[in-house]
C-alpha atoms as a PDB file:
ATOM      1  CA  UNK A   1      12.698  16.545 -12.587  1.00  0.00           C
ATOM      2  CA  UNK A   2       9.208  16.956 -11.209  1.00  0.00           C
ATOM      3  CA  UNK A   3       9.302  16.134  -7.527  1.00  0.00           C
ATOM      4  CA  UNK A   4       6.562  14.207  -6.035  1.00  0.00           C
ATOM      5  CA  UNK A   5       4.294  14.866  -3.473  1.00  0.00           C
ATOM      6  CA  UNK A   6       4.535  14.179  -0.137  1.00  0.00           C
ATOM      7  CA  UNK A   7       2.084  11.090   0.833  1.00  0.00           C
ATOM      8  CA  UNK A   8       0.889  13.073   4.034  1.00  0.00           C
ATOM      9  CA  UNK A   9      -0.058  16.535   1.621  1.00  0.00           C
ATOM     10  CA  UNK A  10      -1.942  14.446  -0.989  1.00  0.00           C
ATOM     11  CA  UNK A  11      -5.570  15.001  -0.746  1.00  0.00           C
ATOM     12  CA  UNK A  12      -7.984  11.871  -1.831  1.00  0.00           C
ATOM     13  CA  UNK A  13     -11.630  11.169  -3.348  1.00  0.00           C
ATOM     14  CA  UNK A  14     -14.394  10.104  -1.574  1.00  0.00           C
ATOM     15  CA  UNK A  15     -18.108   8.615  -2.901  1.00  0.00           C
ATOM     16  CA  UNK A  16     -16.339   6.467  -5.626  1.00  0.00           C
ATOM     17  CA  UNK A  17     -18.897   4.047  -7.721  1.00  0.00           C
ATOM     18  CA  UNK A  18     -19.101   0.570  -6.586  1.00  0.00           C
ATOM     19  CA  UNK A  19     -18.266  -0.391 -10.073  1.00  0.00           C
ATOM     20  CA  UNK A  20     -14.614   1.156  -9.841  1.00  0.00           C
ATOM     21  CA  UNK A  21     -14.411  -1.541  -8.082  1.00  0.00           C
ATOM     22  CA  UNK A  22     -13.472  -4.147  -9.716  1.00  0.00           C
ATOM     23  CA  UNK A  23     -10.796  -1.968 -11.458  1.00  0.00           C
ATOM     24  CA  UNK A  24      -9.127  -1.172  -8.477  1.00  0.00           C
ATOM     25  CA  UNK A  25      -8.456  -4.857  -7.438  1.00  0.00           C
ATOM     26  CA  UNK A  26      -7.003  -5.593 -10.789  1.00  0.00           C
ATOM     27  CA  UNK A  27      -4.569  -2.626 -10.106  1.00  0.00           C
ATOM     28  CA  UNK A  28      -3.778  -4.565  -6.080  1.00  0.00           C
ATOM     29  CA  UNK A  29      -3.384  -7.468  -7.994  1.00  0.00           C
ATOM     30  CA  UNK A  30      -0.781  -6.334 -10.079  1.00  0.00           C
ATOM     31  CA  UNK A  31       1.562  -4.318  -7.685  1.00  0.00           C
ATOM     32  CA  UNK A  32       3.305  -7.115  -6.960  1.00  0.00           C
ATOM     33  CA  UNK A  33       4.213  -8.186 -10.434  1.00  0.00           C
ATOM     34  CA  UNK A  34       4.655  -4.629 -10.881  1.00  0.00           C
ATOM     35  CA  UNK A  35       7.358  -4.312  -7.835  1.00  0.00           C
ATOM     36  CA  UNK A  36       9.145  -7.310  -9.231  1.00  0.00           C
ATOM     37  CA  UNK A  37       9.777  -5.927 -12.958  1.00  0.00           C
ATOM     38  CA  UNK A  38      10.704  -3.006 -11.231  1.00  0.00           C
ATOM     39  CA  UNK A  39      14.094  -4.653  -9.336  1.00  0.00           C
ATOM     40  CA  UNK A  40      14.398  -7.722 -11.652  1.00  0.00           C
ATOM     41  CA  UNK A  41      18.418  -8.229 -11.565  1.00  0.00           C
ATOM     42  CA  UNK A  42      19.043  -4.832  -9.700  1.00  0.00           C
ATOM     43  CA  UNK A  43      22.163  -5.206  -7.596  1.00  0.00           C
ATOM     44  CA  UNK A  44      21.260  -5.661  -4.028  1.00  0.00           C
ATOM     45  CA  UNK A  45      23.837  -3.107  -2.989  1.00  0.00           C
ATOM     46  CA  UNK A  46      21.419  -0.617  -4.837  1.00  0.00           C
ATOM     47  CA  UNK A  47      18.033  -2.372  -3.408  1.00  0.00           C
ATOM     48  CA  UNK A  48      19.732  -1.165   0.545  1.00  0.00           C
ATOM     49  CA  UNK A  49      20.867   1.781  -0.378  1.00  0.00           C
ATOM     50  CA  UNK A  50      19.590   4.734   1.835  1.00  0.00           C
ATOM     51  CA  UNK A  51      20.113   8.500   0.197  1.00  0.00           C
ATOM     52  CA  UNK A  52      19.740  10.681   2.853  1.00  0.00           C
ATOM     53  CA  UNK A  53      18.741   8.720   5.150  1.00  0.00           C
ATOM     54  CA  UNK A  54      15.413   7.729   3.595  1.00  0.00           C
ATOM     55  CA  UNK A  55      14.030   4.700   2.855  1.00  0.00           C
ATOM     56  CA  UNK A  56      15.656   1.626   0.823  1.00  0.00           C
ATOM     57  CA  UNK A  57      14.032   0.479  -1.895  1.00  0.00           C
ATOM     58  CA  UNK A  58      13.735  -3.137   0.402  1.00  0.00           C
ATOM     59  CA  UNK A  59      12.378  -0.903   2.814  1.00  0.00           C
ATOM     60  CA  UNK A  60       9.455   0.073   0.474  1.00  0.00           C
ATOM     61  CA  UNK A  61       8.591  -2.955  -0.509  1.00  0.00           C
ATOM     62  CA  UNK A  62       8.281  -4.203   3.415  1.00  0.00           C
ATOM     63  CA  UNK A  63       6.679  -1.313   4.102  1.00  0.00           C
ATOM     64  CA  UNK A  64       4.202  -2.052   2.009  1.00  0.00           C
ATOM     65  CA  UNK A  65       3.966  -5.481   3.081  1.00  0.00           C
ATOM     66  CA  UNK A  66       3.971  -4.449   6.623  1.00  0.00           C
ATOM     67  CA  UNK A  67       0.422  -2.559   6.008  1.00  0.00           C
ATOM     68  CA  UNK A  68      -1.508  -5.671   4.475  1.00  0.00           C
ATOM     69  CA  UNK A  69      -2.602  -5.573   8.352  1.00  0.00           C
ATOM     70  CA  UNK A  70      -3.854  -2.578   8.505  1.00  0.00           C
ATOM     71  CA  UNK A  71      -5.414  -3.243   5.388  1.00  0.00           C
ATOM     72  CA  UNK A  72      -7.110  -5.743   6.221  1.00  0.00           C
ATOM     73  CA  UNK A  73      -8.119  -4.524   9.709  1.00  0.00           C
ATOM     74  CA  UNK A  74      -9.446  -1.831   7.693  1.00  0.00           C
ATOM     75  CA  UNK A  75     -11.807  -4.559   5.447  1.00  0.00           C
ATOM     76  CA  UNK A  76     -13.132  -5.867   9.363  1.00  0.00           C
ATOM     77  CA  UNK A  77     -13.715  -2.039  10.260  1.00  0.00           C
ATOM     78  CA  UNK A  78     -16.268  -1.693   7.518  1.00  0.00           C
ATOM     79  CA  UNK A  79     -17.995  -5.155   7.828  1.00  0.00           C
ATOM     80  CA  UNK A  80     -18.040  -4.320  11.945  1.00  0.00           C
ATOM     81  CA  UNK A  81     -20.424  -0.876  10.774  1.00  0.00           C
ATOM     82  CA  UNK A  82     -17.316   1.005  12.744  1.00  0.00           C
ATOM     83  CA  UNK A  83     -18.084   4.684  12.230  1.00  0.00           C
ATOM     84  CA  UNK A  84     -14.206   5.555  12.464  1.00  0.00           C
ATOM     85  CA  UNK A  85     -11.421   3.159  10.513  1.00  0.00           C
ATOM     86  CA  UNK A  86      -8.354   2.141  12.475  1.00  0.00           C
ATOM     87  CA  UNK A  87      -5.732   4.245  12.541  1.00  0.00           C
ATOM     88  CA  UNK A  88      -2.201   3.387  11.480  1.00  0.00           C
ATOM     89  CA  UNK A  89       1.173   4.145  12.979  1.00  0.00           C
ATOM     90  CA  UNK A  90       2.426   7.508  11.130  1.00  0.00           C
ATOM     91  CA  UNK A  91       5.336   6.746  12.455  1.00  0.00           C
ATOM     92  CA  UNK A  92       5.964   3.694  10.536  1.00  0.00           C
ATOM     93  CA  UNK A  93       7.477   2.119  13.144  1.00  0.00           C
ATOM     94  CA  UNK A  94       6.907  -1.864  12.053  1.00  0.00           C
ATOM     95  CA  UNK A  95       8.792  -0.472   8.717  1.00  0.00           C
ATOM     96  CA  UNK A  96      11.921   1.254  10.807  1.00  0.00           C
ATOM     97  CA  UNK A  97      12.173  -1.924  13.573  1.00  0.00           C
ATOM     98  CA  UNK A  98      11.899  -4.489  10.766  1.00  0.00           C
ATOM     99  CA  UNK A  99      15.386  -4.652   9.139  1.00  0.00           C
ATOM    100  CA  UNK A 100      14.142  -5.451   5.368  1.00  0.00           C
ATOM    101  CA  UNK A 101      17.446  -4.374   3.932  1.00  0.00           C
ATOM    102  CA  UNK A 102      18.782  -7.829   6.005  1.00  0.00           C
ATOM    103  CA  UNK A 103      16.025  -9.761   3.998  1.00  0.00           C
ATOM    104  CA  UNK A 104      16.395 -10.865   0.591  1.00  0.00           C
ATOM    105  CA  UNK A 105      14.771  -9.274  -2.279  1.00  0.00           C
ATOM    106  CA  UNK A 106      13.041 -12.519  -3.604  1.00  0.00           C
ATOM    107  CA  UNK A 107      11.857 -13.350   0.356  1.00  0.00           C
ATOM    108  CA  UNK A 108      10.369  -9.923   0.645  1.00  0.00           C
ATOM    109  CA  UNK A 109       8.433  -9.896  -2.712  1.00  0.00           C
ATOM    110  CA  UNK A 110       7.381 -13.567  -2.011  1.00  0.00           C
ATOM    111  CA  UNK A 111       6.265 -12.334   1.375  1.00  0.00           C
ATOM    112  CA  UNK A 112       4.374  -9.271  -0.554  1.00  0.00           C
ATOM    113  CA  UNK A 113       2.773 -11.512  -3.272  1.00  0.00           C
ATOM    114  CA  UNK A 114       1.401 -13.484  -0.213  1.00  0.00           C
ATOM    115  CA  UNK A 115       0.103 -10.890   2.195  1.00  0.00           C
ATOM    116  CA  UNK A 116      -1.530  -8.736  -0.714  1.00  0.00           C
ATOM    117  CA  UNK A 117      -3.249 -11.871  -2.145  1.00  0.00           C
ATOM    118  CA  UNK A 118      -5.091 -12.864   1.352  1.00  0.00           C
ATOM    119  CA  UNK A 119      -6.379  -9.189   1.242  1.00  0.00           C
ATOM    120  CA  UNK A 120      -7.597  -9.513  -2.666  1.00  0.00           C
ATOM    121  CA  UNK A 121      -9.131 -12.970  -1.614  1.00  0.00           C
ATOM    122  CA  UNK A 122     -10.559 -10.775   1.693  1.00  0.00           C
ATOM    123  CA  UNK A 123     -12.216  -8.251  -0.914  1.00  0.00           C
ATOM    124  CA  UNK A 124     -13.193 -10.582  -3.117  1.00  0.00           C
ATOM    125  CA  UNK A 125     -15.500 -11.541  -0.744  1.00  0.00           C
ATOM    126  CA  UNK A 126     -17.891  -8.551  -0.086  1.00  0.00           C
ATOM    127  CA  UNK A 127     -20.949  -7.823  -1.221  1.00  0.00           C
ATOM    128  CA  UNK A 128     -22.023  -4.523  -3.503  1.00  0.00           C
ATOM    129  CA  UNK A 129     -23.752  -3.332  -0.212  1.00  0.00           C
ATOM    130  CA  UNK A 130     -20.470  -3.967   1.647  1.00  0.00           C
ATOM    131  CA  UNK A 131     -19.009  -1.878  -1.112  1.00  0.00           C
ATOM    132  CA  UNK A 132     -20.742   1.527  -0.381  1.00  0.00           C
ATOM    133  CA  UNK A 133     -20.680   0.864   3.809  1.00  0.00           C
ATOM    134  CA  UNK A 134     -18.820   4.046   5.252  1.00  0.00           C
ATOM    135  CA  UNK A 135     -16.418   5.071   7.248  1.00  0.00           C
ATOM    136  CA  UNK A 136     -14.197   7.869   8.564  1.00  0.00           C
ATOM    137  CA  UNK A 137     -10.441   7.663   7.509  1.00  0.00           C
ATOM    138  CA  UNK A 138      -8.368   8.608  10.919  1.00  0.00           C
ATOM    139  CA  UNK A 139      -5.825  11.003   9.523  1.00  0.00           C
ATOM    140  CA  UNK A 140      -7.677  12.586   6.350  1.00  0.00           C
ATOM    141  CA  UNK A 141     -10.615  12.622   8.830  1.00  0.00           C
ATOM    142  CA  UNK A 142     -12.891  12.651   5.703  1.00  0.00           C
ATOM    143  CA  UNK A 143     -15.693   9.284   4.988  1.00  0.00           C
ATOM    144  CA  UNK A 144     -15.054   6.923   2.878  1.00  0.00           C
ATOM    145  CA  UNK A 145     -16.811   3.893   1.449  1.00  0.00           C
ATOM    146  CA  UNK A 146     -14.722   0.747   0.891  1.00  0.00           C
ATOM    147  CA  UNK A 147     -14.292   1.494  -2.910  1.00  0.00           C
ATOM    148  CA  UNK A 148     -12.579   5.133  -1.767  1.00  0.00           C
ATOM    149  CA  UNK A 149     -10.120   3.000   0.420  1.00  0.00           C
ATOM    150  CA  UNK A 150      -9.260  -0.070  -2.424  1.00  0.00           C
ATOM    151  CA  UNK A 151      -8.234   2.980  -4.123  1.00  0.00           C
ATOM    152  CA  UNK A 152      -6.682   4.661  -0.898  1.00  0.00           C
ATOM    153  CA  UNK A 153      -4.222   1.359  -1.074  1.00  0.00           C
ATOM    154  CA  UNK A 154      -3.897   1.438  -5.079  1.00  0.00           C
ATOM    155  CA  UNK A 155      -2.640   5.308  -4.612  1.00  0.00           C
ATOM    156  CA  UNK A 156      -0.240   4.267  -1.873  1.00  0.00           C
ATOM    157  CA  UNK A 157       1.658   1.489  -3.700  1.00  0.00           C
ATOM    158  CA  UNK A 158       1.614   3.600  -6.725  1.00  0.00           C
ATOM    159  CA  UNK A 159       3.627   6.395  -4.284  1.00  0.00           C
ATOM    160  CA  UNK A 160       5.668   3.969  -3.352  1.00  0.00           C
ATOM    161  CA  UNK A 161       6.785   2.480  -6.880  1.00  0.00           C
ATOM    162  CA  UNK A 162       7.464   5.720  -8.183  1.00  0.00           C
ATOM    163  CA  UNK A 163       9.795   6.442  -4.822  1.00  0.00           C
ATOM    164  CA  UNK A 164      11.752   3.404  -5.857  1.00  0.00           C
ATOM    165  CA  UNK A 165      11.667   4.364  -9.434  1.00  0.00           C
ATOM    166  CA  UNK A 166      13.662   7.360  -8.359  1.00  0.00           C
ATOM    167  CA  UNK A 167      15.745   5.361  -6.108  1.00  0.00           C
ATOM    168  CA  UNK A 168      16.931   3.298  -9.051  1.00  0.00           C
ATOM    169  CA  UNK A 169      16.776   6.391 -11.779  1.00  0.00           C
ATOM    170  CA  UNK A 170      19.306   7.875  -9.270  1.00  0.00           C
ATOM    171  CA  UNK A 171      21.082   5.053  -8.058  1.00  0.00           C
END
């Protein structure tokens, strides 16, 4: 089995077309329904389970919840002209102090579906010029216009669906 790659060693594109754009949110806008064919009728003793320690697939989905913040933030960042996005909290602690696995699986997507749809309505609100506004990302400390971070998000939740697609490949 090919392993995958770390989130913190993958390396990203910057000076993406504005006209990706509109791509990219279809790809936001899908995750959820995406997340939810994934776990459709998987046992919940499987959705908490935590090999080695890691993360539940729960946990990944509130994870991923728990950064439509930071997302956003990110969105007011740009339209602010800040030279340097906000960082976020490597060490996911929202994720580790939230206690997902107590939540139920249809609560936590519902809770996805509605935090990742105020951020599509948020994007659906810019501008082209808004699109190619830049920015420094915190950690990757490399600029990036608002397209490069749509897709910045689009890569995450893809990293995380294929972590619980191993979780439940394995389980």
């Amino acid at each position: 089995m090919i392993l995958q790659t770390p989130w913190f060693d993958r390396k990203f594109q910057s000076g993406l077309p504005a006209g990706l754009f509109p791509c990219l949110v279809e790809r936001l806008r899908g995750t959820p329904i995406r997340i939810d064919a994934l776990v459709s009728g998987t046992d919940e003793v499987l959705l908490n389970r935590k090999p080695d320690n890691s993360w539940s697939i729960k946990e990944h989905i509130g994870h991923m919840a728990d950064l439509e913040a930071l997302h956003d933030g990110r969105i007011d960042d740009y339209l602010a002209g800040k030279k340097l996005l906000r960082a976020t909290d490597l060490q996911n602690k929202a994720t580790d102090e939230a206690d997902h696995n107590s939540k139920s699986i249809a609560a936590l997507l519902h809770y996805f579906r509605q935090v990742r749809m105020n951020f599509i309505v948020k994007l659906e609100q810019l501008d082209d010029q808004m699109l190619n506004a830049v920015s420094v990302h915190p950690r990757l400390q490399q600029p990036m216009n608002l397209v490069d971070m749509v897709s910045f998000v689009c890569e995450h939740d893809d990293h995380h669906l294929a972590k619980m697609r191993r979780l439940l490949n394995n389980g």
